[in-house]
PDB file of N, CA and C in Angstrom:
ATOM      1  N   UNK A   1      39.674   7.693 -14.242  1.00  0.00           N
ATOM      2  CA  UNK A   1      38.978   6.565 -14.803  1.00  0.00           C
ATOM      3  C   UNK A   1      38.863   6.799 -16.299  1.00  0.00           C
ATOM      4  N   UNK A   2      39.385   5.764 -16.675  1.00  0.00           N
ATOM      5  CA  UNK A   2      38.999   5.839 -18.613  1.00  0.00           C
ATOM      6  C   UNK A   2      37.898   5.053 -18.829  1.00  0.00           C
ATOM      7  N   UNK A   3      37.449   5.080 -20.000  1.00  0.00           N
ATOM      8  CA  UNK A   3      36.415   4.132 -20.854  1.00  0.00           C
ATOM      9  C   UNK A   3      36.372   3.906 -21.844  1.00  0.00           C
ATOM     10  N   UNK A   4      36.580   2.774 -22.936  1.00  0.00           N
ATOM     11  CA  UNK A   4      36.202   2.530 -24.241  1.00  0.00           C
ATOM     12  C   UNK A   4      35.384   2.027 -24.451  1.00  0.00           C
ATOM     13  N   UNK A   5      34.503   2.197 -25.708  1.00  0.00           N
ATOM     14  CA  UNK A   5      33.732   1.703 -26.214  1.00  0.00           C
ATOM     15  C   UNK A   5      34.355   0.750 -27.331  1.00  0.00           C
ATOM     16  N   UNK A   6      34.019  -0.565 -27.217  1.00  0.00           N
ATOM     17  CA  UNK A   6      34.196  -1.461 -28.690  1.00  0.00           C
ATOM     18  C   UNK A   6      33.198  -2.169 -29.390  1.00  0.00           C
ATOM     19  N   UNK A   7      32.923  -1.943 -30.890  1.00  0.00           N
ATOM     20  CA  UNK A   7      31.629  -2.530 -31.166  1.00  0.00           C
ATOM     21  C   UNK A   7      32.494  -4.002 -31.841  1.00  0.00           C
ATOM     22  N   UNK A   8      31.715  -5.409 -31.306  1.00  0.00           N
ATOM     23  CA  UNK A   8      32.826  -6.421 -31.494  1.00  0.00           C
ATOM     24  C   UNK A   8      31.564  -6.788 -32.753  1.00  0.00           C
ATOM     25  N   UNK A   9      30.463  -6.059 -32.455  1.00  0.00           N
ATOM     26  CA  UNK A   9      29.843  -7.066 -34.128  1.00  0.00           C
ATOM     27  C   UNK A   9      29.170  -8.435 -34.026  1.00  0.00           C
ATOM     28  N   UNK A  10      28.801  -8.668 -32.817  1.00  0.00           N
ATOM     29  CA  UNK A  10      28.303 -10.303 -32.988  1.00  0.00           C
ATOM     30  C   UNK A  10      27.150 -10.467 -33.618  1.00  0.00           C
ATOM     31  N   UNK A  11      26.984 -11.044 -34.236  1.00  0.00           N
ATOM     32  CA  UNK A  11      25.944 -11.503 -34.864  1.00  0.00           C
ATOM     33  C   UNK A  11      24.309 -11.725 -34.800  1.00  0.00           C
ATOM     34  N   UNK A  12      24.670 -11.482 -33.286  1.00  0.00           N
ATOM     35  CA  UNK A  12      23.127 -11.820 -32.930  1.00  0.00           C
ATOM     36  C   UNK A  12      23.373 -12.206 -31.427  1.00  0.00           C
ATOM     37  N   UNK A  13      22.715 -11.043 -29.914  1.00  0.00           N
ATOM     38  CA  UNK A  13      22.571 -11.267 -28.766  1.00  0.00           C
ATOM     39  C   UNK A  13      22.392 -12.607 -28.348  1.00  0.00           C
ATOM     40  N   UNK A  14      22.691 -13.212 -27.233  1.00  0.00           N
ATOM     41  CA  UNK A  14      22.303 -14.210 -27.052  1.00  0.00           C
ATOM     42  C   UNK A  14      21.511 -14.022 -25.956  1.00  0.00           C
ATOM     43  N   UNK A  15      20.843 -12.907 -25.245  1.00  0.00           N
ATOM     44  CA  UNK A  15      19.816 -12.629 -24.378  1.00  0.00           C
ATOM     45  C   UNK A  15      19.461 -11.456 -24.499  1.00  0.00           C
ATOM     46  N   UNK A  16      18.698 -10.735 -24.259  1.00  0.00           N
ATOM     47  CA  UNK A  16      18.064  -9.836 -23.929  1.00  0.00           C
ATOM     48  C   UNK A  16      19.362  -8.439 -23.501  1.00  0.00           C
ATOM     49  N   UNK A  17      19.638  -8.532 -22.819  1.00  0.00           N
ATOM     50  CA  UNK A  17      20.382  -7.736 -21.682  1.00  0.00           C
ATOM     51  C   UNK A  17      21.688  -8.949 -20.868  1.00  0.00           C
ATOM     52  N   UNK A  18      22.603  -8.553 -20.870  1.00  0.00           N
ATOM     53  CA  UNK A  18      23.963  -9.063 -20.448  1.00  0.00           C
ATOM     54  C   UNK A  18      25.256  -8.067 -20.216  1.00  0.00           C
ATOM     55  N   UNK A  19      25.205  -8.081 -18.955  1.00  0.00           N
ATOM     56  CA  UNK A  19      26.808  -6.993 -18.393  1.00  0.00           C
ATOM     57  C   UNK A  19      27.216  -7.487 -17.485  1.00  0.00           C
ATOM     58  N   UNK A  20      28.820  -7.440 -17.506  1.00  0.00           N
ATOM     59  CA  UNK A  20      29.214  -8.057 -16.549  1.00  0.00           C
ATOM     60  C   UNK A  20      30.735  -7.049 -16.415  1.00  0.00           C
ATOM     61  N   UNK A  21      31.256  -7.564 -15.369  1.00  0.00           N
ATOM     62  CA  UNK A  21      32.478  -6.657 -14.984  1.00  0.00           C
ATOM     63  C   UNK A  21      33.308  -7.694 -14.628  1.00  0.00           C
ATOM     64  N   UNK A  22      34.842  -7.267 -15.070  1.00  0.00           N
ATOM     65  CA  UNK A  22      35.713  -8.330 -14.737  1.00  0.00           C
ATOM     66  C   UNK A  22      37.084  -7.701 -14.255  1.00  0.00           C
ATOM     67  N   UNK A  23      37.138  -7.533 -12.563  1.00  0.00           N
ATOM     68  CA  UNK A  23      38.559  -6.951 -12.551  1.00  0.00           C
ATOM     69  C   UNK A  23      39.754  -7.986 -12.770  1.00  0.00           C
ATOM     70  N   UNK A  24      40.986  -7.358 -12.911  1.00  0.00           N
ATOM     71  CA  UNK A  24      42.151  -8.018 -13.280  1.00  0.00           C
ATOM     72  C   UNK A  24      43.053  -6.822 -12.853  1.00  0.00           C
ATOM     73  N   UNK A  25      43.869  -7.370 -11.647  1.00  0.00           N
ATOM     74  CA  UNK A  25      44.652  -6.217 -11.026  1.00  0.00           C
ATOM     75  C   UNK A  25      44.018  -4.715 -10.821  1.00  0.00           C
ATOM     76  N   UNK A  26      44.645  -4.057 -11.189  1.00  0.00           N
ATOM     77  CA  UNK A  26      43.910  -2.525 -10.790  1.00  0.00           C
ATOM     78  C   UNK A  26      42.776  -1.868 -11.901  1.00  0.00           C
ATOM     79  N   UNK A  27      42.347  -2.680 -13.076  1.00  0.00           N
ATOM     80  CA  UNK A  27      41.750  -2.125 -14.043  1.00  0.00           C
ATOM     81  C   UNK A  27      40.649  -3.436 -13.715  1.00  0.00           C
ATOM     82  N   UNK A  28      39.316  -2.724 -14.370  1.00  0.00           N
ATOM     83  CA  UNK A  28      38.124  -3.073 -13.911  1.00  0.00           C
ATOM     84  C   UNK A  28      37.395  -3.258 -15.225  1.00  0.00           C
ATOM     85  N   UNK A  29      37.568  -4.118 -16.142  1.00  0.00           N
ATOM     86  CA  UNK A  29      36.787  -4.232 -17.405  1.00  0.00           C
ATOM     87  C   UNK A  29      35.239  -4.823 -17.320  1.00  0.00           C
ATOM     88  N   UNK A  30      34.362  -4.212 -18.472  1.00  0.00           N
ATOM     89  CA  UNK A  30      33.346  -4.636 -17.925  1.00  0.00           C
ATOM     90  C   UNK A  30      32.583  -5.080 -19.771  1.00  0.00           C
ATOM     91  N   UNK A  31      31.614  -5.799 -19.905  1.00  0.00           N
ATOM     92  CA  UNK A  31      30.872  -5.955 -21.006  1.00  0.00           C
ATOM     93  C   UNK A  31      29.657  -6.264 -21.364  1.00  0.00           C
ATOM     94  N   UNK A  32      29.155  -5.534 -22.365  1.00  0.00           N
ATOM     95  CA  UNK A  32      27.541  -5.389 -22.446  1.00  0.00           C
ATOM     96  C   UNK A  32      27.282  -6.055 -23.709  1.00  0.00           C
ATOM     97  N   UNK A  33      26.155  -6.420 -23.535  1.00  0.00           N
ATOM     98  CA  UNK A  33      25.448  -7.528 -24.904  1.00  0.00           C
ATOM     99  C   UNK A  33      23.812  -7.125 -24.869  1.00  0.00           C
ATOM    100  N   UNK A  34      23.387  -6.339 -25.939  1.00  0.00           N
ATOM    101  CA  UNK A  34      21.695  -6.437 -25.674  1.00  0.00           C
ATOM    102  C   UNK A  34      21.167  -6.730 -27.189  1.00  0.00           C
ATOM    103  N   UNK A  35      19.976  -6.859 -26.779  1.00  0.00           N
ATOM    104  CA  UNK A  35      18.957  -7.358 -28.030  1.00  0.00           C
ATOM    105  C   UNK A  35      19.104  -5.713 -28.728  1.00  0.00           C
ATOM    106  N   UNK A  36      19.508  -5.446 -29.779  1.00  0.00           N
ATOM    107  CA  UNK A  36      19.203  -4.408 -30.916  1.00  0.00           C
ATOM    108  C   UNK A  36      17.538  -3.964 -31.566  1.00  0.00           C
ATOM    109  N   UNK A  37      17.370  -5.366 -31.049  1.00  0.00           N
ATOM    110  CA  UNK A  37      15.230  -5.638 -31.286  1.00  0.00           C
ATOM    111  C   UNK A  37      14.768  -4.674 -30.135  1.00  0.00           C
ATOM    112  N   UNK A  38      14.899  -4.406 -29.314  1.00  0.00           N
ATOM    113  CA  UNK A  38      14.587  -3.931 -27.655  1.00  0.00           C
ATOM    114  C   UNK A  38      15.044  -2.292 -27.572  1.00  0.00           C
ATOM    115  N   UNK A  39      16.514  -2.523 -27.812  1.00  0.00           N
ATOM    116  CA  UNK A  39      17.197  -1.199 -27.300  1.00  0.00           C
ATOM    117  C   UNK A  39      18.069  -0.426 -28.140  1.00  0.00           C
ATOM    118  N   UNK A  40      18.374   0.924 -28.161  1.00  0.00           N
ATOM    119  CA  UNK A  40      19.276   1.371 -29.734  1.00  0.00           C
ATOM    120  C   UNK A  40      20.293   1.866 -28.737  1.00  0.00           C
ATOM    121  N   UNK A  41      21.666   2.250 -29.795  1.00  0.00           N
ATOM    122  CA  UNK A  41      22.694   2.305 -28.977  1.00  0.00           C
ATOM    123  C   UNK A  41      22.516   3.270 -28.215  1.00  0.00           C
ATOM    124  N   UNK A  42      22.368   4.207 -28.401  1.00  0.00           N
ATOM    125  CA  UNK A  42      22.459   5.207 -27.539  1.00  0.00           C
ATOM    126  C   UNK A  42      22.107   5.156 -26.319  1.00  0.00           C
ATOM    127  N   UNK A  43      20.990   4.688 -26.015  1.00  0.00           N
ATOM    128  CA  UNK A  43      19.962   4.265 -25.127  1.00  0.00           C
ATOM    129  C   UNK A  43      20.884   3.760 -23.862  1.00  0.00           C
ATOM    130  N   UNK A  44      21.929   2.640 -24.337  1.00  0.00           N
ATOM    131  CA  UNK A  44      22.551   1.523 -24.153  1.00  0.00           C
ATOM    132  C   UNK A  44      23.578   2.866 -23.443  1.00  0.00           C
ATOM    133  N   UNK A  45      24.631   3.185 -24.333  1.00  0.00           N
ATOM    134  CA  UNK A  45      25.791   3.927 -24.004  1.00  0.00           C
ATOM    135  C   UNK A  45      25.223   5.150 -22.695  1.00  0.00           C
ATOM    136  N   UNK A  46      23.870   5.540 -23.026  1.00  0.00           N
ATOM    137  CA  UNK A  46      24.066   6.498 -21.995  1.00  0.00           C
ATOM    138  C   UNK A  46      23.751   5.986 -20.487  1.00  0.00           C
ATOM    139  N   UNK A  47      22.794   4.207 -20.438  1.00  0.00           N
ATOM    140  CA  UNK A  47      22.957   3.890 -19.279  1.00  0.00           C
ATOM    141  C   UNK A  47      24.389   3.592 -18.909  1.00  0.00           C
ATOM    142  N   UNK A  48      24.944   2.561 -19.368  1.00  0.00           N
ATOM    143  CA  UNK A  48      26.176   2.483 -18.936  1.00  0.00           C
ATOM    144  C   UNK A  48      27.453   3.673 -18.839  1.00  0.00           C
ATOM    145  N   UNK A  49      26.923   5.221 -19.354  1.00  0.00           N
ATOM    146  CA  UNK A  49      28.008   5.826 -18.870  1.00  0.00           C
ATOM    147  C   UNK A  49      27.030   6.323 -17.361  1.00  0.00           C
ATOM    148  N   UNK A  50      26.054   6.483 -17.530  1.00  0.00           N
ATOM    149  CA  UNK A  50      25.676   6.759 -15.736  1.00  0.00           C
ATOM    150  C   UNK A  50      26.216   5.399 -14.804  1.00  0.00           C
ATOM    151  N   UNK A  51      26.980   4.612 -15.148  1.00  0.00           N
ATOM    152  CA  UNK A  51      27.002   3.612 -14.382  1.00  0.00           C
ATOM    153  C   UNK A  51      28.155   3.842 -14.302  1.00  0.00           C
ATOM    154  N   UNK A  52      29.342   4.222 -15.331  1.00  0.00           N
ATOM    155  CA  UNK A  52      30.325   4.718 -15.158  1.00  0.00           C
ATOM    156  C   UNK A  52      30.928   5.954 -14.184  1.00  0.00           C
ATOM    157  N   UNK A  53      29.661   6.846 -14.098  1.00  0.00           N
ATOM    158  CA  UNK A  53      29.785   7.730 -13.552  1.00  0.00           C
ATOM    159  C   UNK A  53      29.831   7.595 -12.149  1.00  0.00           C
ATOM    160  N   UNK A  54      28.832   6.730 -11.223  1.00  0.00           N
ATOM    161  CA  UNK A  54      28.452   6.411 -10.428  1.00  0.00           C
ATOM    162  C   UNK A  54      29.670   5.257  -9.704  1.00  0.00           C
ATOM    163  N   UNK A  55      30.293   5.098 -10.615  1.00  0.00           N
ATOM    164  CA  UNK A  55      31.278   3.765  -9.957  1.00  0.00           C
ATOM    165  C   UNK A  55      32.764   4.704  -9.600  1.00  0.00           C
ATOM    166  N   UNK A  56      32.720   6.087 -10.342  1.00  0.00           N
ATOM    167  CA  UNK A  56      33.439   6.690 -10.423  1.00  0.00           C
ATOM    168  C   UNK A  56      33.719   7.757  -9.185  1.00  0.00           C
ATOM    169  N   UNK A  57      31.851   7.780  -9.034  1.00  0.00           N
ATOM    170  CA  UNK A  57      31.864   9.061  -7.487  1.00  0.00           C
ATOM    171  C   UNK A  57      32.074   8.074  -6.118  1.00  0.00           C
ATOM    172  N   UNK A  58      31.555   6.455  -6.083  1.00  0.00           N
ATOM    173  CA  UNK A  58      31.992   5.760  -5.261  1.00  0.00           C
ATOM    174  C   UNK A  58      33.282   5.453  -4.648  1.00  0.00           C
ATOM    175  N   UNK A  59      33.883   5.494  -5.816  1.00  0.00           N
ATOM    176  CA  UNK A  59      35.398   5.313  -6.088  1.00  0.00           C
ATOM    177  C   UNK A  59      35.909   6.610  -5.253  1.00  0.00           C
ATOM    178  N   UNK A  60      35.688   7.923  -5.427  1.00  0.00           N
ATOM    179  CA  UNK A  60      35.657   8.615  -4.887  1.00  0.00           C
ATOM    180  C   UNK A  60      35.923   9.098  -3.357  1.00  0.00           C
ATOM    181  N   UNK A  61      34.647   8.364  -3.552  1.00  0.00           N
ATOM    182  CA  UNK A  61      34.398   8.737  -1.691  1.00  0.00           C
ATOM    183  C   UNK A  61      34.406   8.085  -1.071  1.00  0.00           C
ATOM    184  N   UNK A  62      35.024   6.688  -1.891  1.00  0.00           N
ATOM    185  CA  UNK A  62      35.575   5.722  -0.738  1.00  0.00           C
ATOM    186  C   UNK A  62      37.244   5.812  -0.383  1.00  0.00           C
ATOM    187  N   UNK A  63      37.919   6.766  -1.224  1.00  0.00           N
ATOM    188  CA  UNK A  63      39.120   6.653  -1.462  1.00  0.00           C
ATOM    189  C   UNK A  63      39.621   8.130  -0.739  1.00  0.00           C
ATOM    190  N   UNK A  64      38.452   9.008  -0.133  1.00  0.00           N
ATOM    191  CA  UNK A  64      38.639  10.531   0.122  1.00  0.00           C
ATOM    192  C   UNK A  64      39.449  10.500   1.630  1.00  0.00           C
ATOM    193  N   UNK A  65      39.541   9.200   2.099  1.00  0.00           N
ATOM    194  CA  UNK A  65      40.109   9.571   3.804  1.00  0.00           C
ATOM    195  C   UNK A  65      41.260   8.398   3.706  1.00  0.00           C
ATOM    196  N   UNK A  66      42.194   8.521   2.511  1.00  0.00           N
ATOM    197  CA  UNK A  66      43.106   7.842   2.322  1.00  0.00           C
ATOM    198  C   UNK A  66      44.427   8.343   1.732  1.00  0.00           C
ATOM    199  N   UNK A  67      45.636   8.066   2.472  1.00  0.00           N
ATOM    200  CA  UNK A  67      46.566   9.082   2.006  1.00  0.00           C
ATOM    201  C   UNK A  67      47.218   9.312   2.679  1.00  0.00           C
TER     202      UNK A  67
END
């Protein structure tokens, strides 16, 4: 599993909190939007890499009796 981070710069959240995931064939993109007023990046990056992580051990052990 890979991950990038991209900072796209918008101008200004349009809610609070916004993530969403969008597969397209075998890759699984996903995107986050939060209020900067609320939350600092870091904060941000380290929930979503536990979420990364977690989609990663699922992935896992759903895939362990296959083959």
């Amino acid at each position: 599993m890979t991950t990038a981070v991209e900072d796209l710069a918008v101008p200004g959240a349009r809610s609070e909190f916004n993530f969403g995931l969008i597969p397209t064939g075998d890759v699984l993109s996903g995107y986050l939007e939060y209020s900067t007023d609320l939350w600092d990046r870091a904060t941000v990056e380290a929930w979503t890499g536990a979420y990364v992580d977690l989609l990663a051990e699922e992935v896992a052990a759903a895939t362990d009796g296959e083959g």
